[in-house]
Protein backbone atom coordinates (compact mmCIF):
# COMPACT_ATOMS: atom_id res chain seq x y z
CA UNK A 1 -77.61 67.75 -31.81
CA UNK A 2 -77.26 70.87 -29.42
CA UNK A 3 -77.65 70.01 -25.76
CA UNK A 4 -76.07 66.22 -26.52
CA UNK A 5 -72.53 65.46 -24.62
CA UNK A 6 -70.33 65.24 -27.32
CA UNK A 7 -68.04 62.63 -25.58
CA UNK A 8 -71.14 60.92 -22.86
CA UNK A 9 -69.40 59.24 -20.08
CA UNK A 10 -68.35 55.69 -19.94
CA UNK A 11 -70.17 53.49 -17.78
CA UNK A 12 -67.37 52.98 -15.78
CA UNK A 13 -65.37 56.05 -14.49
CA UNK A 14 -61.70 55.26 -14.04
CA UNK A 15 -60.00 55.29 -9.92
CA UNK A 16 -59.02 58.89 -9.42
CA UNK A 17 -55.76 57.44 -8.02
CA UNK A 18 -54.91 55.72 -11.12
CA UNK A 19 -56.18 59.01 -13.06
CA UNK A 20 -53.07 60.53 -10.89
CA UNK A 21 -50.72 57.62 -11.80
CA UNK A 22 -51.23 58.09 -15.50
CA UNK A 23 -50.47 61.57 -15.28
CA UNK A 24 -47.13 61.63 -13.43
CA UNK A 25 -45.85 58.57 -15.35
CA UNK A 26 -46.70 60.09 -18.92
CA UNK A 27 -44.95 63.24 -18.57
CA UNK A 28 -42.56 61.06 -16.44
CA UNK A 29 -42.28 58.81 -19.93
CA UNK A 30 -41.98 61.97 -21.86
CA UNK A 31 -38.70 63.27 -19.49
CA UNK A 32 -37.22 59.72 -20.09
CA UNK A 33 -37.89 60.11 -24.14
CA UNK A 34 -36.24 63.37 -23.92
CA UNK A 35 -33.03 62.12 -22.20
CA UNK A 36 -33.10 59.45 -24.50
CA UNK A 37 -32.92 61.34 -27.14
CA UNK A 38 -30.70 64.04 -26.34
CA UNK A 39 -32.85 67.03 -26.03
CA UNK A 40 -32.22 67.32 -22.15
CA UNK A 41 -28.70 66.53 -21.16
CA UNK A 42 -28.92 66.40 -17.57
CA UNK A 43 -31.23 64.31 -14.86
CA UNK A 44 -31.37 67.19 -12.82
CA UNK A 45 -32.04 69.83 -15.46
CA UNK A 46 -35.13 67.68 -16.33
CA UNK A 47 -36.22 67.18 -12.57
CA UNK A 48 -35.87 71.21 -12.13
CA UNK A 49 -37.23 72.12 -15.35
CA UNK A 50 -40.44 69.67 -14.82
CA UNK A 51 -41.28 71.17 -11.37
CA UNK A 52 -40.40 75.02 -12.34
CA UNK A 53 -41.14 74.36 -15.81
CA UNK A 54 -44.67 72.93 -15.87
CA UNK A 55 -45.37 72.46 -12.28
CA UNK A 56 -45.06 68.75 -11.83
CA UNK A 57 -45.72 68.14 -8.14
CA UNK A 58 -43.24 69.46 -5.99
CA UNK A 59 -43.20 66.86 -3.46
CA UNK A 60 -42.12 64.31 -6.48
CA UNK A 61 -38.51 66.50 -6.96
CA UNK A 62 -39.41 66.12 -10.54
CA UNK A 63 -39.76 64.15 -13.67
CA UNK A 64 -37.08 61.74 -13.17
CA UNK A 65 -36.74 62.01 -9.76
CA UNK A 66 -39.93 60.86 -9.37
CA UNK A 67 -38.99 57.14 -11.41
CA UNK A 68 -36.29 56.68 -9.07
CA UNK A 69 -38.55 56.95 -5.57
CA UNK A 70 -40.88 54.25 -7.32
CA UNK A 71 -38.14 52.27 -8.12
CA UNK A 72 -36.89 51.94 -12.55
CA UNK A 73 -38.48 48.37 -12.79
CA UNK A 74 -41.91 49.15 -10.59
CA UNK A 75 -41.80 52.42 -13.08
CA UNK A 76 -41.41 50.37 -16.29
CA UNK A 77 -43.96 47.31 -14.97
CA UNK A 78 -46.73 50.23 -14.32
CA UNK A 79 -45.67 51.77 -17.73
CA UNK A 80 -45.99 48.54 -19.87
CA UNK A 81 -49.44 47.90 -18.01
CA UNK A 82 -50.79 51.32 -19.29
CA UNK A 83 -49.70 50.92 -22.52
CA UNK A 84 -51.28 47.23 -23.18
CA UNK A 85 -54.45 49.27 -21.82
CA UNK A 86 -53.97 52.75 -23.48
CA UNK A 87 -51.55 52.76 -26.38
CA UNK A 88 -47.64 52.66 -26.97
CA UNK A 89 -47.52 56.33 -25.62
CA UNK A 90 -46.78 54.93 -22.28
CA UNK A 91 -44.43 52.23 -23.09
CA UNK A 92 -41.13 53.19 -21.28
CA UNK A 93 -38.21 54.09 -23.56
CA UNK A 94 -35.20 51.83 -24.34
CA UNK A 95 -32.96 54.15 -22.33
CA UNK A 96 -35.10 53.32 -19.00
CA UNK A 97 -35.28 49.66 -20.06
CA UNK A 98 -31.46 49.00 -20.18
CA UNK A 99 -31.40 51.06 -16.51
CA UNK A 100 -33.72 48.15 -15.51
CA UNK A 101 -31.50 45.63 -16.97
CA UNK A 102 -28.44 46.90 -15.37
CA UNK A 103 -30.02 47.87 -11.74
CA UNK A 104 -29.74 51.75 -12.45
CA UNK A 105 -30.96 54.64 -10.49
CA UNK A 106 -31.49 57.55 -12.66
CA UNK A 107 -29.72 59.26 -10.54
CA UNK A 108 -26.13 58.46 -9.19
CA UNK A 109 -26.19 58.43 -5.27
């Protein structure tokens, strides 16, 4: 029907923070998967690909970078809350998981 929205707005608008959150830690997620799986070989590649790249916020120092100021198991307890509310998308891959096991930074200090 012309003039109808075709997706109407939910009753309940989500935080604009949060909105913020999601974004970062999805294409955060997406670095991660990346490394994971061999497509980017280096933590700092990613981090200065992601913030020349696509313009992730410069003030993060990138993708990865980003993970480590939060902190890997704040990261992956944020990540496993989105995806029990917005799919297995944001589930944090095995390769961040066994950094939270072992204590690991992304990067080495």
């Amino acid at each position: 029907v012309p003039g109808t929205p075709r997706y109407p707005l939910a009753d309940a608008q989500p935080d604009v923070e949060e909105i913020k959150q999601r974004l970062l830690t999805i294409q955060a997620i997406e670095t991660a998967r990346c490394l994971q799986e061999n497509v980017i070989t280096s933590a700092t590649d990613a981090d200065v690909g992601s913030l020349l790249g696509w313009g992730f916020p410069a003030w993060t120092g990138g993708t990865l970078s980003y993970i480590d100021t939060i902190g890997v198991r704040a990261f992956n307890d944020f990540s496993r809350k989105c995806a029990d509310r917005f799919g297995e998308r944001y589930a944090p891959p095995d390769w961040l998981l066994e950094k939270e096991k072992r204590g690991e930074r992304i990067h080495k200090r």
